[in-house]
Protein backbone atom coordinates (compact mmCIF):
# COMPACT_ATOMS: atom_id res chain seq x y z
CA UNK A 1 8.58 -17.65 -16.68
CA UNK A 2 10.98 -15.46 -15.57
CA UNK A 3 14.59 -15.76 -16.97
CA UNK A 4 17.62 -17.29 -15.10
CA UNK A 5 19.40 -13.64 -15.35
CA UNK A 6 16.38 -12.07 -13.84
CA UNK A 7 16.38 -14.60 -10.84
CA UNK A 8 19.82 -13.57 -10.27
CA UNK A 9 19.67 -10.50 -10.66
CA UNK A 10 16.42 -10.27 -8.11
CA UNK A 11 19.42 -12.34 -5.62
CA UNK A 12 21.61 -9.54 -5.84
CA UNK A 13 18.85 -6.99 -5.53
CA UNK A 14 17.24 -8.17 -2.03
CA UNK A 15 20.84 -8.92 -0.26
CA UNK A 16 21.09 -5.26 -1.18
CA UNK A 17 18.27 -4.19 0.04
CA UNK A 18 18.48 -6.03 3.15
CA UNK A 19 22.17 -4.07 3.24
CA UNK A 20 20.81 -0.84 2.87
CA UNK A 21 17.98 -1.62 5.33
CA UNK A 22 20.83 -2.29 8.09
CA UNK A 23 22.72 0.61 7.42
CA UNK A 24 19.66 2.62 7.89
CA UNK A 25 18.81 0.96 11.21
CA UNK A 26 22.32 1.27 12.55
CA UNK A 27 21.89 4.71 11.62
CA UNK A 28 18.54 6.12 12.33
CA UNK A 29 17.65 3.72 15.52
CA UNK A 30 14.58 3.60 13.43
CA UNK A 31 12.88 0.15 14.46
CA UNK A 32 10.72 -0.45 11.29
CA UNK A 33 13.07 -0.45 8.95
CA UNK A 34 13.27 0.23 5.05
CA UNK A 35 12.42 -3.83 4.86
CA UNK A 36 9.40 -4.21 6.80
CA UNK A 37 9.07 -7.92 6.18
CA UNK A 38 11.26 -10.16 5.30
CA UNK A 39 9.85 -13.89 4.45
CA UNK A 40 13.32 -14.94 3.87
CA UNK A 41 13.60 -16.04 7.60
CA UNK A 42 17.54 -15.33 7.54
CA UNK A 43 18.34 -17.25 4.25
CA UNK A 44 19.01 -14.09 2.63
CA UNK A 45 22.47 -12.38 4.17
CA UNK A 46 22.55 -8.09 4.04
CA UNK A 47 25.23 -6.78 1.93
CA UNK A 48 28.17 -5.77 4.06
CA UNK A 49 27.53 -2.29 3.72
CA UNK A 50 29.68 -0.01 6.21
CA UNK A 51 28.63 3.60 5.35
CA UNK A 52 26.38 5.10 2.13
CA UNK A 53 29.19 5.35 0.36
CA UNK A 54 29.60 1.78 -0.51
CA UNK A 55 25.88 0.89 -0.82
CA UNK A 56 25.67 4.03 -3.72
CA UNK A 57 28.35 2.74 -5.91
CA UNK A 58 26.72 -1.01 -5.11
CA UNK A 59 22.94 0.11 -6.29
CA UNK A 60 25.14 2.33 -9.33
CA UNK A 61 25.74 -0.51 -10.65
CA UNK A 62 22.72 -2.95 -10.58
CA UNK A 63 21.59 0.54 -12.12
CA UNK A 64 23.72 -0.12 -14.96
CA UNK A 65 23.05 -4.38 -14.75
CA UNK A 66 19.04 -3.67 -14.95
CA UNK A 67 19.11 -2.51 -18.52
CA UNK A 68 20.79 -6.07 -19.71
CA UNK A 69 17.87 -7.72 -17.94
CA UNK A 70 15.85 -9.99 -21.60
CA UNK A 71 12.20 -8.85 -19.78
CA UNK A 72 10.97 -5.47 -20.49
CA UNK A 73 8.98 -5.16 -17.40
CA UNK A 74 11.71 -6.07 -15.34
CA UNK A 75 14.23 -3.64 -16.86
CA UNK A 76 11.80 -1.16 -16.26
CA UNK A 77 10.79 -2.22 -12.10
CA UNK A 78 14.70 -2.54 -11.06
CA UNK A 79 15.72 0.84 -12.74
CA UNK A 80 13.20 2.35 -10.95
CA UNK A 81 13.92 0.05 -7.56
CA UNK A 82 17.49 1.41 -8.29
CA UNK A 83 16.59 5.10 -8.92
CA UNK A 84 14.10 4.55 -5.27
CA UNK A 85 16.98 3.39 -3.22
CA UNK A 86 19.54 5.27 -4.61
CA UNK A 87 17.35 8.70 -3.87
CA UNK A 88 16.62 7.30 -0.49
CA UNK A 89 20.30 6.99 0.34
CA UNK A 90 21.00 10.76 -1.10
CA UNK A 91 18.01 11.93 1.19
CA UNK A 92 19.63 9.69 4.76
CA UNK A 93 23.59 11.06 3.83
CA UNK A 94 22.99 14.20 2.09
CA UNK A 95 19.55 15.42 2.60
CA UNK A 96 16.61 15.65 -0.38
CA UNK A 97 13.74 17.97 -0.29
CA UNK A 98 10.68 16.34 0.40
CA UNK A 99 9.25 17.23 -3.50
CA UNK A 100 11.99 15.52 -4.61
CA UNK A 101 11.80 12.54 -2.04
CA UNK A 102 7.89 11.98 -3.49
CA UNK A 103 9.52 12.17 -7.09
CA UNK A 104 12.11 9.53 -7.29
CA UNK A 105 11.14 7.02 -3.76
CA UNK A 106 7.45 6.29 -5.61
CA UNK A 107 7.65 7.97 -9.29
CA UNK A 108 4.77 10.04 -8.58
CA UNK A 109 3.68 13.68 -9.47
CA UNK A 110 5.26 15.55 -6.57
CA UNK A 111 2.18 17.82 -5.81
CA UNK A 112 -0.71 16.78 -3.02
CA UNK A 113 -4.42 15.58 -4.51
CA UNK A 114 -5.76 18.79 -6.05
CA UNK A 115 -8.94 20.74 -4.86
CA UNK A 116 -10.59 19.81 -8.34
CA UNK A 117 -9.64 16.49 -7.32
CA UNK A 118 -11.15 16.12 -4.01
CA UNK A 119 -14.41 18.30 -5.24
CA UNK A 120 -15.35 15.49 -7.32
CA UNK A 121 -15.44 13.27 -4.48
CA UNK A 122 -17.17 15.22 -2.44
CA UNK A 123 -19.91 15.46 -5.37
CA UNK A 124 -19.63 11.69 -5.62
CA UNK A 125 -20.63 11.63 -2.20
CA UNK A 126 -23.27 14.24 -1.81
CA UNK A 127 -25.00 12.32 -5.01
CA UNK A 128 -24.73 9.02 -3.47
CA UNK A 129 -25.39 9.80 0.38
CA UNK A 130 -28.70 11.85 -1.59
CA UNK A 131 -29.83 8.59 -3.30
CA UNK A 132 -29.38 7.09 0.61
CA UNK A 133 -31.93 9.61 1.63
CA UNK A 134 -29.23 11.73 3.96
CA UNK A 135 -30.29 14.98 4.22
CA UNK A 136 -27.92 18.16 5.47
CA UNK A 137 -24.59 19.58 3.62
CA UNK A 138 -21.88 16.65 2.93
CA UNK A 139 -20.72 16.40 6.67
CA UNK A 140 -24.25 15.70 8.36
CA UNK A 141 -24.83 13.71 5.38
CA UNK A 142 -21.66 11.36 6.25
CA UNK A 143 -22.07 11.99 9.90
CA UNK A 144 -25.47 10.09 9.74
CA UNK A 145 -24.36 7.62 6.99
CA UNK A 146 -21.40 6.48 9.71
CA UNK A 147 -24.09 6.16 12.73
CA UNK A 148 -26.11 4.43 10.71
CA UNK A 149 -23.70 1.92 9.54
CA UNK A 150 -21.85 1.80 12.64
CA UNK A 151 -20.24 -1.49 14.19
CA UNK A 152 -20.14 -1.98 18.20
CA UNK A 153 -17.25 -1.89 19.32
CA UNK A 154 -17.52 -5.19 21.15
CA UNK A 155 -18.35 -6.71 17.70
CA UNK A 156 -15.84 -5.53 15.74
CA UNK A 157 -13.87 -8.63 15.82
CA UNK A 158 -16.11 -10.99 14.57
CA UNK A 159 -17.83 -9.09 12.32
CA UNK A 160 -14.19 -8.83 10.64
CA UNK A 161 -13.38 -11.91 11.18
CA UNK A 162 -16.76 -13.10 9.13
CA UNK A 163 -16.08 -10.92 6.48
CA UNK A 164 -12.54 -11.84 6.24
CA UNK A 165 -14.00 -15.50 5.95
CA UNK A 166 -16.04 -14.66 3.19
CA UNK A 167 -13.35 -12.57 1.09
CA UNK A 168 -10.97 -15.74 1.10
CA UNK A 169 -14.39 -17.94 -0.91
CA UNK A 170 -14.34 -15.21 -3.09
CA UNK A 171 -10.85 -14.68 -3.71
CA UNK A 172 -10.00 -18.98 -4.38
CA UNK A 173 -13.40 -18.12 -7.04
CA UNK A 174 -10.41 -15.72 -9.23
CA UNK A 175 -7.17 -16.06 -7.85
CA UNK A 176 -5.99 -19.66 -6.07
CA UNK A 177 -4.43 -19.17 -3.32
CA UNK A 178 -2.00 -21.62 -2.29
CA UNK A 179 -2.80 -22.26 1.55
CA UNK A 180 -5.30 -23.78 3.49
CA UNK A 181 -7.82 -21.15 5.20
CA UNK A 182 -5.75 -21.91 8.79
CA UNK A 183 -3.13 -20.43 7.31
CA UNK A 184 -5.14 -17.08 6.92
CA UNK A 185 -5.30 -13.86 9.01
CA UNK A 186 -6.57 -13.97 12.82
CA UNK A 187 -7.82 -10.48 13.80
CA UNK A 188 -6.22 -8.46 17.14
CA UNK A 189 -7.25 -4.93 18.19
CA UNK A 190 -4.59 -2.65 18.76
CA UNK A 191 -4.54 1.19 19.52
CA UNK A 192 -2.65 4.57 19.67
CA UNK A 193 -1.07 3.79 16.52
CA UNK A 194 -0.55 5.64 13.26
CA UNK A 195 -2.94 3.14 11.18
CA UNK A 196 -5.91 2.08 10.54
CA UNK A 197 -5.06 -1.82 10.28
CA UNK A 198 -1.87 -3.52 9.34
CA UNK A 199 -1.14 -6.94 7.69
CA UNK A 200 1.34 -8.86 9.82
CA UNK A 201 2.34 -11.55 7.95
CA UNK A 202 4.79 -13.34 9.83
CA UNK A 203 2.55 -13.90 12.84
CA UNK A 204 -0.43 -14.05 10.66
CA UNK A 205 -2.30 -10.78 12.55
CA UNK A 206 -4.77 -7.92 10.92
CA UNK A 207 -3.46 -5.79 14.01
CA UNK A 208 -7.09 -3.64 13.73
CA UNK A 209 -6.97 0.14 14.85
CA UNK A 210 -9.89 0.41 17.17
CA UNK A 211 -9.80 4.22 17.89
CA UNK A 212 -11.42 5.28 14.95
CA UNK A 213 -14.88 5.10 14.27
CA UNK A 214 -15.67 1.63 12.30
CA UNK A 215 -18.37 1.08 10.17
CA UNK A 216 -18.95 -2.37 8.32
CA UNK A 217 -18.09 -1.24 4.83
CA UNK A 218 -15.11 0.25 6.37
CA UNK A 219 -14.29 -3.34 7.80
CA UNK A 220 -15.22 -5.14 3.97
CA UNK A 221 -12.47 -2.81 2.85
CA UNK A 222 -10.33 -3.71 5.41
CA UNK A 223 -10.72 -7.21 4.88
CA UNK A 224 -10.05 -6.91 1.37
CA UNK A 225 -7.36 -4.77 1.42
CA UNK A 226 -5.15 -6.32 4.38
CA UNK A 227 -6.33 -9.96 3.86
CA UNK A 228 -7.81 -11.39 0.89
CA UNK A 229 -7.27 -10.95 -2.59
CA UNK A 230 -5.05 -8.00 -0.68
CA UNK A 231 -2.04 -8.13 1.32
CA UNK A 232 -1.74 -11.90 2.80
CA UNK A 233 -2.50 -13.21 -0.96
CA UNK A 234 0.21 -10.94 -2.02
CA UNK A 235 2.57 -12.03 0.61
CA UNK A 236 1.57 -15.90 0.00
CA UNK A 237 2.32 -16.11 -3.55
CA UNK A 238 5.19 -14.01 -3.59
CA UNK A 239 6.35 -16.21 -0.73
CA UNK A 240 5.35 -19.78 -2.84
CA UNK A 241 6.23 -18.96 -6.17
CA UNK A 242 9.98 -17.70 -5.20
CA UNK A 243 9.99 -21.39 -3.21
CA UNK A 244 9.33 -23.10 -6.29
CA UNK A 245 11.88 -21.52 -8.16
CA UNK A 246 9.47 -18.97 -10.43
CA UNK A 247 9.89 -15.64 -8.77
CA UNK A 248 13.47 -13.45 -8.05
CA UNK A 249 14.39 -13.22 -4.27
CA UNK A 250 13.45 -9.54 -3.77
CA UNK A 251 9.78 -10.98 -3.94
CA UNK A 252 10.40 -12.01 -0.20
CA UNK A 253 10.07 -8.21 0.98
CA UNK A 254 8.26 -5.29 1.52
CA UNK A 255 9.92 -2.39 1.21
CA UNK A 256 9.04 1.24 2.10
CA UNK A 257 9.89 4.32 -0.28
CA UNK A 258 10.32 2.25 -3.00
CA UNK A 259 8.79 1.88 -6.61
CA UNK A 260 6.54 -0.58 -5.64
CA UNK A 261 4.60 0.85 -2.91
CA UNK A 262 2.08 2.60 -5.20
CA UNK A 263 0.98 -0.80 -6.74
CA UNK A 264 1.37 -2.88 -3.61
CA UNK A 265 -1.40 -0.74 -2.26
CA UNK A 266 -3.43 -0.23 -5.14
CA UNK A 267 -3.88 -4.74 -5.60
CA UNK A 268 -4.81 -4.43 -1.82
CA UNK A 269 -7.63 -1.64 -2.71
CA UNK A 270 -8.14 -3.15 -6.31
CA UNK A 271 -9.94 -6.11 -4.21
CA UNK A 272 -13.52 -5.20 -4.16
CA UNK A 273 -12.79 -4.89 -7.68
CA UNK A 274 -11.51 -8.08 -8.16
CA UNK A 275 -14.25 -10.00 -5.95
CA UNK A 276 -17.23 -8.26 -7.45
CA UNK A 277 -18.21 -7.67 -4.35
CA UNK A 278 -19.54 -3.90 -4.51
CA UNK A 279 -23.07 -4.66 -2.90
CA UNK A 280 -24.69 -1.15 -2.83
CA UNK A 281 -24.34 2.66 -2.28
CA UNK A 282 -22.77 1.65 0.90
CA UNK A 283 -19.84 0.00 -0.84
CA UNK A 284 -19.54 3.00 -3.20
CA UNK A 285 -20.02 5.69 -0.34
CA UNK A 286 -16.94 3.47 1.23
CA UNK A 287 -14.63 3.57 -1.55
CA UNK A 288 -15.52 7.06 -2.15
CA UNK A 289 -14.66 7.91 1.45
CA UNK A 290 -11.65 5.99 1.20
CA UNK A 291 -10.19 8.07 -2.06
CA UNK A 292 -11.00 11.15 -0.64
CA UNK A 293 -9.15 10.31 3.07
CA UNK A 294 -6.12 9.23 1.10
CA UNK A 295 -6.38 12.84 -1.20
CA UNK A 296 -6.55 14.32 2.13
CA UNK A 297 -3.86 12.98 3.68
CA UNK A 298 -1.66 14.12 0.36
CA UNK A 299 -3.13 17.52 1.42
CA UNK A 300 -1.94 17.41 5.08
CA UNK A 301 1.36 15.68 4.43
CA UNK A 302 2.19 18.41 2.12
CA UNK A 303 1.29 21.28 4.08
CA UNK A 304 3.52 19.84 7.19
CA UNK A 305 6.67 18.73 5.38
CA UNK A 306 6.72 20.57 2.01
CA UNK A 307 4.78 24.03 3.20
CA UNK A 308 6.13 23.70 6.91
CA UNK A 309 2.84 24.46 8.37
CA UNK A 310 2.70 23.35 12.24
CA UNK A 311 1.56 19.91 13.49
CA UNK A 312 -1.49 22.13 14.80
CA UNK A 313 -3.05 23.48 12.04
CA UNK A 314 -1.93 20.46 10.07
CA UNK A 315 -4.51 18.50 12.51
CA UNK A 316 -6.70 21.28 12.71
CA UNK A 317 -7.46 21.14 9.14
CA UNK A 318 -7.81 17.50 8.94
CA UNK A 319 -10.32 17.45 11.18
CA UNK A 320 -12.32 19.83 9.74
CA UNK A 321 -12.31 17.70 6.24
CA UNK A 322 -12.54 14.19 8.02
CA UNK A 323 -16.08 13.48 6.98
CA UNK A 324 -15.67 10.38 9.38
CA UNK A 325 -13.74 8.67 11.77
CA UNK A 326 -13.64 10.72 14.62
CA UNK A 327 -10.78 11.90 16.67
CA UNK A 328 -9.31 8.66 16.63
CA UNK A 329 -8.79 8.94 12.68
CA UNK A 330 -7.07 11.76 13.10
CA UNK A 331 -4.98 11.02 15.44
CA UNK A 332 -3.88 7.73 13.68
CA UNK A 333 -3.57 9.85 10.04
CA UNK A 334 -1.35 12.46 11.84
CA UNK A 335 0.75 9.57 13.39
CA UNK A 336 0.89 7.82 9.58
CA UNK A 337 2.36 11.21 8.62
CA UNK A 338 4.42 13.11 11.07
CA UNK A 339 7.34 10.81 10.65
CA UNK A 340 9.80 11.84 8.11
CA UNK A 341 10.67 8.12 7.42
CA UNK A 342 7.27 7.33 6.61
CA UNK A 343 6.12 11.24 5.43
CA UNK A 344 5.36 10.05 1.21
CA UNK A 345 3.82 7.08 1.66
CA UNK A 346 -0.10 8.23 2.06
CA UNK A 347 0.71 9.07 -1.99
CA UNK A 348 0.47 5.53 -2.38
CA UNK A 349 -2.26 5.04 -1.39
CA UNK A 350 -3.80 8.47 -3.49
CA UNK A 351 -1.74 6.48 -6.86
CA UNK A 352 -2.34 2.45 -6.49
CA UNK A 353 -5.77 1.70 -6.83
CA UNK A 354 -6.62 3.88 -9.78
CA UNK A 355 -3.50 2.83 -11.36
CA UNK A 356 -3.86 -0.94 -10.97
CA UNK A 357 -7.83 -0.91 -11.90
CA UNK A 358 -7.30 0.63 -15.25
CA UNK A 359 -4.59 -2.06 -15.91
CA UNK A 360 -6.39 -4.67 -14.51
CA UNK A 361 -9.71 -3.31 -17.33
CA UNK A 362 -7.83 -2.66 -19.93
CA UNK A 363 -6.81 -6.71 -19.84
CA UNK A 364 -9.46 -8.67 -22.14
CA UNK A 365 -11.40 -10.72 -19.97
CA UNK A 366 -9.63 -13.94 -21.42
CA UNK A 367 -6.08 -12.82 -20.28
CA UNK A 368 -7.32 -11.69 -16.76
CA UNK A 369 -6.47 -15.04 -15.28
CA UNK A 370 -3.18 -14.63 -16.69
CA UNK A 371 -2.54 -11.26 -15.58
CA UNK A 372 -3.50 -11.99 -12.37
CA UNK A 373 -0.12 -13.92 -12.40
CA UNK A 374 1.82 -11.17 -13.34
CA UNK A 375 0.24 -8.72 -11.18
CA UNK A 376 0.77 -11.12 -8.19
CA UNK A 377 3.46 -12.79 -9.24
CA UNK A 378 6.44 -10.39 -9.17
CA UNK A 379 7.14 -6.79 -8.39
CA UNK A 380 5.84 -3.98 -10.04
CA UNK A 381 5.80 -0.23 -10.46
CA UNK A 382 2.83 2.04 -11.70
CA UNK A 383 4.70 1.86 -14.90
CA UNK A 384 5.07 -2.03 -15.22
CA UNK A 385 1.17 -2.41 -14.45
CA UNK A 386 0.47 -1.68 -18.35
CA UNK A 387 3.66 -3.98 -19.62
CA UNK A 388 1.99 -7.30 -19.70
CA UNK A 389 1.89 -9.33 -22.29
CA UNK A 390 -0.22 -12.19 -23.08
């Protein structure tokens, strides 16, 4: 349980954020925000923020206040919350380089996935598309691994839909989730937009990209991820357990650029994980392919904003290392990264899962359960994944 200075505290923190998040809207016209849901429904009031000025010296001090906080984990988070929104503010008034943006928004090495990196997962891919029997160098390989695996496009929807039914049985088998099933996720297709699928809580929508190429592991991992143990379970218990009084108020949003968007995506691809619900080579060929698109998108994010290279040879090259997809991946992953706004957040993706899974192992199976709590249960950093205690 959470202490009464914490909850306070957490008060404090989210009318701040939600102050910050105005001033940026007033400012940059940009629609999405630096809150990108809010489940407070207008119970929580912005801080009256008129210019940066005022919101630094505000986050200064709840700098300062975080290191009086009794729990060592959330010392830790809201230092690093401050040290995110505090950097973001620097880069909107003042201007940050984008090395330095990657640094202090999400507390991550400020360098794209390495070539050594992505290597391995091509080898991890040419071994297991070999046990498939794929023959051809890595991109016939995948090429024939997607059209074998393909989904229709005119059953897309309920083959999501069915798999999204059968991640919620598995998830209530690890992880209650406090909701009846109605309450869950109804699936839309959307297109021309810069991802692949999106949780939308508030109206209860996986808004699915349908441009891309979709294969049915891809879909497992989408239901996993945006759905169930991922994203709505995240939402829902963050949502509950600051109704009943056990969780701070900043629980009630998602925030961009921020310490906690490494770990918010790594429980969402932690899932499969969680479920034990890797079925086969497919599976692994899927979460292979999905750590190696987020590597490359380090790769091309870097090259446009850090390196300065043009949006054409930026899409030129992502093409040419797609393995998958189609055009329509591209298109979306050049989308997800051309805005400046949005231009570090494929890192999180490259940094969650592989953080939170080694956490999550590291527990002793008897403790899992109660980790699980703590994972869910409040807001975390890469660094406060390995500060439980039992």
């Amino acid at each position: 349980m959470l202490s009464e200075a914490t909850l306070n505290y957490g008060e404090r923190a989210a009318r701040a954020l939600l102050g910050v998040d105005s001033l940026y809207r007033r400012e940059s016209k940009d629609e999405d925000g630096l809150v990108v849901v809010d489940m407070s429904h207008g119970a929580l009031q912005p801080a009256p923020y008129a210019e940066y000025a005022d919101a630094i010296a505000a986050w200064q001090e709840l700098k300062r206040d975080a290191a009086g906080l009794p729990e060592a984990d959330r010392r830790r988070y809201y230092d690093q919350l401050c040290e995110s929104t505090l950097a973001f503010m620097q880069w909107r008034s003042a201007g940050l380089p984008f090395a330095d943006q990657l640094g202090r928004f999400l507390h991550v090495p400020a360098a794209p996935a390495s070539e050594a990196e992505l290597d391995a997962l091509r080898q991890e891919l040419r071994t297991l598309l070999n046990a498939l029997g794929y023959t051809g160098d890595l991109e016939a390989q995948a090429a024939g691994w997607q059209a074998r695996n393909r989904v229709a496009p005119d059953e897309i929807a309920d083959t999501l839909a069915t798999l999204c039914d059968e991640a919620w049985d598995r998830t209530e088998q690890v992880l209650h989730i406090p909701a009846p099933k109605s309450d869950g996720m109804q699936v839309t297709g959307v297109s021309g937009v810069a991802f692949n699928a999106r949780c939308n809580y508030l109206e209860r929508k996986v808004e699915l990209n349908i441009d891309p190429v979709l294969t049915r592991p891809g879909l497992k991992h989408l239901a996993v991820h945006e759905c169930y143990p991922g994203h709505y379970v995240q939402f829902k218990l963050r949502e509950v357990l600051y109704a009943e009084g056990k969780a701070p108020a900043d629980n009630l949003l998602s925030v961009v650029n921020t310490a906690s968007s490494s770990p918010f995506e790594g429980i969402a691809d932690h899932g499969l994980f969680l479920l034990d619900w890797i079925d086969g080579d497919d599976d692994r060929v899927q979460h292979a392919l999905t750590r190696y698109r987020s590597g490359i998108g380090t790769v091309a994010a870097w090259k446009l904003h850090a390196l300065g290279e043009p949006d054409s040879a930026v899409r030129d090259w992502l093409r040419a290392n797609a393995l998958v997809g189609g055009e329509g991946w591209v298109d979306n992953r050049i989308r997800f990264i051309a805005a400046p706004a949005r231009a570090v957040l494929i890192w999180s993706y490259w940094w969650g899962q592989g953080a939170v899974t080694s956490a999550y192992n590291a527990v002793p199976p008897t403790h899992r359960p109660k980790y699980l709590q703590y994972l869910y249960g409040r807001m975390h950093s890469l660094q406060t994944l390995t500060l439980f205690e039992a």
